[in-house]
PDB file of N, CA and C in Angstrom:
ATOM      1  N   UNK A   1     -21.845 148.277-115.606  1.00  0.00           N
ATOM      2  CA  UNK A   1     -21.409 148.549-114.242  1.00  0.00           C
ATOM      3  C   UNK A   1     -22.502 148.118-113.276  1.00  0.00           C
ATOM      4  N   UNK A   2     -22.414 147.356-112.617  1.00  0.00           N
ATOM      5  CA  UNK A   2     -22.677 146.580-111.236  1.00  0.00           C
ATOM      6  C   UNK A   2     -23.599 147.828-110.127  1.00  0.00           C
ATOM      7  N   UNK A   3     -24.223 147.900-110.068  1.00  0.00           N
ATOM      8  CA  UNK A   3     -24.604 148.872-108.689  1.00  0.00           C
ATOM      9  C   UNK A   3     -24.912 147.998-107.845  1.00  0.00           C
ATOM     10  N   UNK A   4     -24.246 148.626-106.245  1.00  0.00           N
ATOM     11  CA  UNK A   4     -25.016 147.563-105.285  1.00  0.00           C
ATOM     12  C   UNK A   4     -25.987 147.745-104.455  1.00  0.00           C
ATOM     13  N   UNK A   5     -26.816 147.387-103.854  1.00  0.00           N
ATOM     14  CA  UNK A   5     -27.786 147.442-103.173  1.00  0.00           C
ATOM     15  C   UNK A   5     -27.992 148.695-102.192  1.00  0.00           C
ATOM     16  N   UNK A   6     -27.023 148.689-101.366  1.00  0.00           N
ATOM     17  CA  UNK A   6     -26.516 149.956-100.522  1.00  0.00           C
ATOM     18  C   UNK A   6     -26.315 151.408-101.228  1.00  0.00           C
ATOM     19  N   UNK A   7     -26.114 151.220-102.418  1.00  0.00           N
ATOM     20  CA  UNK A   7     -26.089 152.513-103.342  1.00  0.00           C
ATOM     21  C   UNK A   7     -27.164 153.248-103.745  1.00  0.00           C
ATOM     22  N   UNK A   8     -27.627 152.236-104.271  1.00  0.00           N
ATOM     23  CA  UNK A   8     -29.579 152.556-104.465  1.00  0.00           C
ATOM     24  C   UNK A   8     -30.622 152.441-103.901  1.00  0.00           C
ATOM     25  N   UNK A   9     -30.273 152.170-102.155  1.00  0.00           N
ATOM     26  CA  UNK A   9     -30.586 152.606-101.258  1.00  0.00           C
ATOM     27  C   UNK A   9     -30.512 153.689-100.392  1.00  0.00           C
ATOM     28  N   UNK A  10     -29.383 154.463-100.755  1.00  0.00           N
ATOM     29  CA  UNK A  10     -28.664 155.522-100.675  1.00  0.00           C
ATOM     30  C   UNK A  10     -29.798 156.330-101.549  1.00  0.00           C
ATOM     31  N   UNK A  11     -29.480 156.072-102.305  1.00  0.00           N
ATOM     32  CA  UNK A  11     -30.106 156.922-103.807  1.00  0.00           C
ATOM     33  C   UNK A  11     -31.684 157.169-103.286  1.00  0.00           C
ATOM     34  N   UNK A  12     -32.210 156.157-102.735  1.00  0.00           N
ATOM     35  CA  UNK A  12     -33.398 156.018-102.138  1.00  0.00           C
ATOM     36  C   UNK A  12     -34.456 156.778-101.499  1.00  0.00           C
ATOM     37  N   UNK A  13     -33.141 157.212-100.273  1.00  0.00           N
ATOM     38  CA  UNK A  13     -33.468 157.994 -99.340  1.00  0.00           C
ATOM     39  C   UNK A  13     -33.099 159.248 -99.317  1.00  0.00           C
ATOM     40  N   UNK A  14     -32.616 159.497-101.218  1.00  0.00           N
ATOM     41  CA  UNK A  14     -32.801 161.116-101.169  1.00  0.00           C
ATOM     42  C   UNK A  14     -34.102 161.414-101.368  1.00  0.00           C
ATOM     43  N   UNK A  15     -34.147 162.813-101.109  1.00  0.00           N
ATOM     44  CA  UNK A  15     -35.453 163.632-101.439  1.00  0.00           C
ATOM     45  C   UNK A  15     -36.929 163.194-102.811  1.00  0.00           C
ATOM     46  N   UNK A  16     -35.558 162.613-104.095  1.00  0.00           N
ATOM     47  CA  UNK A  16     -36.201 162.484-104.956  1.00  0.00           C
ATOM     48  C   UNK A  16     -36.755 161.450-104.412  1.00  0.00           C
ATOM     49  N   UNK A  17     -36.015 160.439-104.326  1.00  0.00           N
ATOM     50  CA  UNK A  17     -36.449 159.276-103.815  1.00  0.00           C
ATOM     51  C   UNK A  17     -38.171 159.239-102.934  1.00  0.00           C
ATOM     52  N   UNK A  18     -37.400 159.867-101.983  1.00  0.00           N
ATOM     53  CA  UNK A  18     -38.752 160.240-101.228  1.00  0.00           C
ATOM     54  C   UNK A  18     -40.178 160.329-101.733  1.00  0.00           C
ATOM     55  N   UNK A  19     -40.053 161.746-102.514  1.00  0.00           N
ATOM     56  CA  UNK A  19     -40.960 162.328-103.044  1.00  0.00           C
ATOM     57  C   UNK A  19     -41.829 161.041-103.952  1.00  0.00           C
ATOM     58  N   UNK A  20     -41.121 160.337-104.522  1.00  0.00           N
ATOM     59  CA  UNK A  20     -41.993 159.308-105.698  1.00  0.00           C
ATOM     60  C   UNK A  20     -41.772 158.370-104.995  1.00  0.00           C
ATOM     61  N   UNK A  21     -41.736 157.816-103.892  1.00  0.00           N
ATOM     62  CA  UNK A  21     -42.199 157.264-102.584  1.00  0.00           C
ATOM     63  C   UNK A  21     -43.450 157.288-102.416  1.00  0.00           C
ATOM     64  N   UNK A  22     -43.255 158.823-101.791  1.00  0.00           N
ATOM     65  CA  UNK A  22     -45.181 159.658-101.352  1.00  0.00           C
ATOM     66  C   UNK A  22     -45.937 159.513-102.407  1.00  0.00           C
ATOM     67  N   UNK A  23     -45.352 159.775-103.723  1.00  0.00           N
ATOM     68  CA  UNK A  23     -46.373 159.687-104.955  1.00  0.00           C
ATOM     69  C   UNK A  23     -47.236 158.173-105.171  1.00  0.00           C
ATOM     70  N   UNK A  24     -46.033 157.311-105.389  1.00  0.00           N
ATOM     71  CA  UNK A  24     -46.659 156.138-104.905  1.00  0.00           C
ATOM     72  C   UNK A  24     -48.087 155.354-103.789  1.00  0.00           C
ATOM     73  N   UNK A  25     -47.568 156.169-102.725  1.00  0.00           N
ATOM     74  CA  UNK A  25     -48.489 156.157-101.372  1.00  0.00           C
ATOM     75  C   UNK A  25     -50.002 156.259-101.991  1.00  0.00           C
ATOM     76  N   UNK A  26     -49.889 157.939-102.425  1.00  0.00           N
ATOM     77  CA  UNK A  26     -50.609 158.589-102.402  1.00  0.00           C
ATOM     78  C   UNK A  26     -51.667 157.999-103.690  1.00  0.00           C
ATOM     79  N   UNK A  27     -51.342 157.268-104.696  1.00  0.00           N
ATOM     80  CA  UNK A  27     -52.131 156.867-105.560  1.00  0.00           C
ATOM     81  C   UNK A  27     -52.595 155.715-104.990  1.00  0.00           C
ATOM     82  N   UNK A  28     -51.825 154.732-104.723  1.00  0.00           N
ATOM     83  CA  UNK A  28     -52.512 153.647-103.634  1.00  0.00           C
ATOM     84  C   UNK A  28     -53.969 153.778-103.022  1.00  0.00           C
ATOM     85  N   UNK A  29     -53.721 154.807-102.222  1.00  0.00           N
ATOM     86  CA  UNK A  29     -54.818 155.387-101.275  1.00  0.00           C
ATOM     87  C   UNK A  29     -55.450 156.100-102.122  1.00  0.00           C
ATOM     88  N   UNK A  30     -55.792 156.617-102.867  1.00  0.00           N
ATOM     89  CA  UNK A  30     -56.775 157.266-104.078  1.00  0.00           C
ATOM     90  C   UNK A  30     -57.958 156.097-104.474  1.00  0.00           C
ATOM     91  N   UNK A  31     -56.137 155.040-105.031  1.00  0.00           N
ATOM     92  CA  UNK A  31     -57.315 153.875-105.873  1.00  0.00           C
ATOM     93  C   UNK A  31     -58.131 152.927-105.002  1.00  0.00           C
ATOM     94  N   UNK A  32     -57.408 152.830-103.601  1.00  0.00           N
ATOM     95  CA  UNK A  32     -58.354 152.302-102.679  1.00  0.00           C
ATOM     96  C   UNK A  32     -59.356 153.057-102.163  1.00  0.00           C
ATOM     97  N   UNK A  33     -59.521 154.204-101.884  1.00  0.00           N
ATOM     98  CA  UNK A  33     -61.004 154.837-101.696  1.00  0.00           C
ATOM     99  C   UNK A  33     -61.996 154.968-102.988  1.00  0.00           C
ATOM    100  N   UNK A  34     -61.361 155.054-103.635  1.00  0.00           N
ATOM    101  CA  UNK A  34     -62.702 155.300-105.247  1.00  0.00           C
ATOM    102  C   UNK A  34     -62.931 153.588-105.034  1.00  0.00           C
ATOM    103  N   UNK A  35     -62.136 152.234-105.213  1.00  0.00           N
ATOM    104  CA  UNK A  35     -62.397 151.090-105.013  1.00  0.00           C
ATOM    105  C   UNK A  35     -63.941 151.080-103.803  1.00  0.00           C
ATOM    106  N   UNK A  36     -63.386 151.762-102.562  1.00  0.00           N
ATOM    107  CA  UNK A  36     -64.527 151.413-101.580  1.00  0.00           C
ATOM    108  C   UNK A  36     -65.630 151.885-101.671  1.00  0.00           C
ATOM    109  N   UNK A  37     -65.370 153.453-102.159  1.00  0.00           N
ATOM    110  CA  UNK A  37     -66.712 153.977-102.445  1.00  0.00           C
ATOM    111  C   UNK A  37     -67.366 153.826-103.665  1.00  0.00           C
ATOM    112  N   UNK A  38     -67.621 152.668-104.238  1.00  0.00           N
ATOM    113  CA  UNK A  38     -68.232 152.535-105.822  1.00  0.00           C
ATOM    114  C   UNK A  38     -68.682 151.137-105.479  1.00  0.00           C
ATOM    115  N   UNK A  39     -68.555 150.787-104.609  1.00  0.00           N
ATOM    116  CA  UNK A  39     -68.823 149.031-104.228  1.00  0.00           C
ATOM    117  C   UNK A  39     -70.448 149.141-104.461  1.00  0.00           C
ATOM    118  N   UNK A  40     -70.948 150.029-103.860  1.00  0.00           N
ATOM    119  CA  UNK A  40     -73.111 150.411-104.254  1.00  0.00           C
ATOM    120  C   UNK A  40     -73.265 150.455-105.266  1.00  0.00           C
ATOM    121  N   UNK A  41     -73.173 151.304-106.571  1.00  0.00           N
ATOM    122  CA  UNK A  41     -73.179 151.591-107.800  1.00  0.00           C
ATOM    123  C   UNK A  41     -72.573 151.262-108.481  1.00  0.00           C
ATOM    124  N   UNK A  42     -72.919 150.589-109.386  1.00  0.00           N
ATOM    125  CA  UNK A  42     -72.357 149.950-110.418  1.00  0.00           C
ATOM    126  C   UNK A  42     -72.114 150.603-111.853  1.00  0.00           C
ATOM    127  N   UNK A  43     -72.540 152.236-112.132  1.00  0.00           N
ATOM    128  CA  UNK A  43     -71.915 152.515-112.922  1.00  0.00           C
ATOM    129  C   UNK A  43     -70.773 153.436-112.158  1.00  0.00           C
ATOM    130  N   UNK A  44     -70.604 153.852-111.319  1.00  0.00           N
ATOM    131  CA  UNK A  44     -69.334 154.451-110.616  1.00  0.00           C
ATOM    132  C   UNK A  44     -67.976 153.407-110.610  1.00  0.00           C
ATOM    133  N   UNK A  45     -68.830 151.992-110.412  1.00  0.00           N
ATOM    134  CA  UNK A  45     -67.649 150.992-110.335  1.00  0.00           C
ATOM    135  C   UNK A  45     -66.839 150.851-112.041  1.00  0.00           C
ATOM    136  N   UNK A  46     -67.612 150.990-112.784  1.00  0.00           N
ATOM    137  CA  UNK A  46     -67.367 151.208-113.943  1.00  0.00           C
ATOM    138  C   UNK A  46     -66.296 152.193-114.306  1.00  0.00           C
ATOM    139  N   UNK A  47     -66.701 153.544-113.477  1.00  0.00           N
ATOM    140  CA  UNK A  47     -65.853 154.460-114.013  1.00  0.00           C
ATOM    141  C   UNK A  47     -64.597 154.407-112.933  1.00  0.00           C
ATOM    142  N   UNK A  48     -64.664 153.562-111.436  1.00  0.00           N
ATOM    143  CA  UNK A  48     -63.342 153.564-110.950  1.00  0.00           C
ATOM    144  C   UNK A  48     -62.327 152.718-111.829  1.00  0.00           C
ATOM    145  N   UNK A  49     -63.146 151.254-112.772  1.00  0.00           N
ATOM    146  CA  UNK A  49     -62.709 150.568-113.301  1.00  0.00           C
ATOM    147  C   UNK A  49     -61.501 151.357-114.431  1.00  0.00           C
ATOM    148  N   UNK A  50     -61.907 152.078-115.099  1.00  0.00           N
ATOM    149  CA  UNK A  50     -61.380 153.431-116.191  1.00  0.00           C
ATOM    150  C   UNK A  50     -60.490 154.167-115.344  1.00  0.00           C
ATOM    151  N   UNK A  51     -60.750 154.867-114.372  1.00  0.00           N
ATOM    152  CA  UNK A  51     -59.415 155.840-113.419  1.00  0.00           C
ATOM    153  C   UNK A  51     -58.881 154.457-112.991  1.00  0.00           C
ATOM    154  N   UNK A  52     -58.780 153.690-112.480  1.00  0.00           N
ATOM    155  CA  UNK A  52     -58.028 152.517-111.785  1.00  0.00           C
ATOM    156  C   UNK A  52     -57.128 152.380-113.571  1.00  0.00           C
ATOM    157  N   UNK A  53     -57.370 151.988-114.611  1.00  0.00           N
ATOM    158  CA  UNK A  53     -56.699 151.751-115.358  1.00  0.00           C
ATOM    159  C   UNK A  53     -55.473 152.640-115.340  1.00  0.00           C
ATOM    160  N   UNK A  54     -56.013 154.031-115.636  1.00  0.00           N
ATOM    161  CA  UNK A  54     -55.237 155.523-115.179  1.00  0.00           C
ATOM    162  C   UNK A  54     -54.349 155.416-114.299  1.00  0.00           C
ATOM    163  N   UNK A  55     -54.643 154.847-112.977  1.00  0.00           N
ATOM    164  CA  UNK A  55     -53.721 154.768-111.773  1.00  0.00           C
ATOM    165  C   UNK A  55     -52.464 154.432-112.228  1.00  0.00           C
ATOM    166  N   UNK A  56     -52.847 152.745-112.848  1.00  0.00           N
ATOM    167  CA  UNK A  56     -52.073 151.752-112.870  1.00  0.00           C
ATOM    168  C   UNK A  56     -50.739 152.609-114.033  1.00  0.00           C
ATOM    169  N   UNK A  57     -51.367 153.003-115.044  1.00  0.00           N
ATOM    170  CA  UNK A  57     -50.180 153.340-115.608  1.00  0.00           C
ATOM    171  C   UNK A  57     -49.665 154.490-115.343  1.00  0.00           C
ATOM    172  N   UNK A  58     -49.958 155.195-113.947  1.00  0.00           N
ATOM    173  CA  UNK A  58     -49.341 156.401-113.447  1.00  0.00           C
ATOM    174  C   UNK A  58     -48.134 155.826-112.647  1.00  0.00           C
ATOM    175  N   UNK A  59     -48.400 154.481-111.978  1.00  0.00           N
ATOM    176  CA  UNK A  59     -48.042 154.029-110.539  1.00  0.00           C
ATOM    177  C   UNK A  59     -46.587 153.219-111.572  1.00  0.00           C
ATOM    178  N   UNK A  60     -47.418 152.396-112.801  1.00  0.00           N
ATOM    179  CA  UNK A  60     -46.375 152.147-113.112  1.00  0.00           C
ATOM    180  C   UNK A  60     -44.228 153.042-113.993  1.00  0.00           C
ATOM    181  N   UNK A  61     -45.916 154.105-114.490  1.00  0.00           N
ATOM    182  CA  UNK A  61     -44.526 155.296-114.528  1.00  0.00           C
ATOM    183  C   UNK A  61     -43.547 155.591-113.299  1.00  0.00           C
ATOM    184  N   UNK A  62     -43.940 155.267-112.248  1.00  0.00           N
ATOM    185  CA  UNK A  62     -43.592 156.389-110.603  1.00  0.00           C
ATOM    186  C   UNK A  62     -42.451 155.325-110.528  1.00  0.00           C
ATOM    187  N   UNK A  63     -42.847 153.537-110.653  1.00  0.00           N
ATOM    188  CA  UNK A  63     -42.212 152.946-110.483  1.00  0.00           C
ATOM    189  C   UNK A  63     -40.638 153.058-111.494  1.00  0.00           C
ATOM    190  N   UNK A  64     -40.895 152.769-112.909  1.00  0.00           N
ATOM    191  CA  UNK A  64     -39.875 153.717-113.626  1.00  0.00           C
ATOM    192  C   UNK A  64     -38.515 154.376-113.135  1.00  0.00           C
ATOM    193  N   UNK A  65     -39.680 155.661-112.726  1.00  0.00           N
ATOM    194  CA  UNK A  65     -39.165 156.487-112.126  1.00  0.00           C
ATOM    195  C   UNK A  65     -37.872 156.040-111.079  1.00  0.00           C
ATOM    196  N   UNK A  66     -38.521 155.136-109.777  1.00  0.00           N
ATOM    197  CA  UNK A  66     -37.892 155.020-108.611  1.00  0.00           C
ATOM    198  C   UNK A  66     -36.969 154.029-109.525  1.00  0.00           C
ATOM    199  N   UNK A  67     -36.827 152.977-110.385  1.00  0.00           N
ATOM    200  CA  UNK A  67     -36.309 152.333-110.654  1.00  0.00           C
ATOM    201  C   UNK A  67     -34.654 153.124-111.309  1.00  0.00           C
ATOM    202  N   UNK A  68     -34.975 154.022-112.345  1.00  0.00           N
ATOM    203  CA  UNK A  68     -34.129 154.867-112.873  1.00  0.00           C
ATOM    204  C   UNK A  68     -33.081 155.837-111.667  1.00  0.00           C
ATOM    205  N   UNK A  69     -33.609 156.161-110.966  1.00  0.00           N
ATOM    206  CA  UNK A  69     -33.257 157.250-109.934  1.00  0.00           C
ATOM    207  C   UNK A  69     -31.686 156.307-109.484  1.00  0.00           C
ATOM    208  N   UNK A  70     -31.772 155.093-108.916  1.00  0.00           N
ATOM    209  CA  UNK A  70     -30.144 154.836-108.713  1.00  0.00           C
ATOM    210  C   UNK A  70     -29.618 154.105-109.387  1.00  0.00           C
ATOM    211  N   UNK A  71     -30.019 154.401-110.923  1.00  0.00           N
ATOM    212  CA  UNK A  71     -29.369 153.822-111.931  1.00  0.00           C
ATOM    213  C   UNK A  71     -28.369 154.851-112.482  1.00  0.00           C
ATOM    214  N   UNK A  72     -28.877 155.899-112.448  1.00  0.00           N
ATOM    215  CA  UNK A  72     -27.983 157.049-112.978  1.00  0.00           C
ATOM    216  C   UNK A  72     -27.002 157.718-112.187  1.00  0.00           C
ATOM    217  N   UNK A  73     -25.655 158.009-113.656  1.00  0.00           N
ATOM    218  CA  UNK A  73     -24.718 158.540-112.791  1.00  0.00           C
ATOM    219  C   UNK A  73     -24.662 159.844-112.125  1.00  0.00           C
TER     220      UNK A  73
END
């Protein structure tokens, strides 16, 4: 079954939607401040290198997530 664009845009702009929206946001802006503040030290950059890995497969779960949300009936 076909979903169209307008549906899971719909789906979008519910709450859930929302919410792993903000989640999204909100790791963004995490991994960009540990990014800025580790630019001096080079073993901090190290360890943003390790949480940045972390991010990525959080951000990519969230995505998942938003992906699934107007897939289901």
């Amino acid at each position: 079954m076909k979903i169209s664009r307008q549906m899971s845009l719909m789906t979008f702009t519910s709450y859930e939607g929302v919410q792993y929206f903000f989640i999204l946001v909100a790791l963004n802006v995490i991994q960009l401040g540990l990014t800025l503040s580790s630019n001096a030290d080079l073993s901090a950059h190290v360890n943003t290198i390790a949480v940045s890995k972390h991010l990525y497969v959080l951000r990519s779960i969230s995505r998942s997530i938003l992906w699934i949300l107007p897939h289901r009936e």
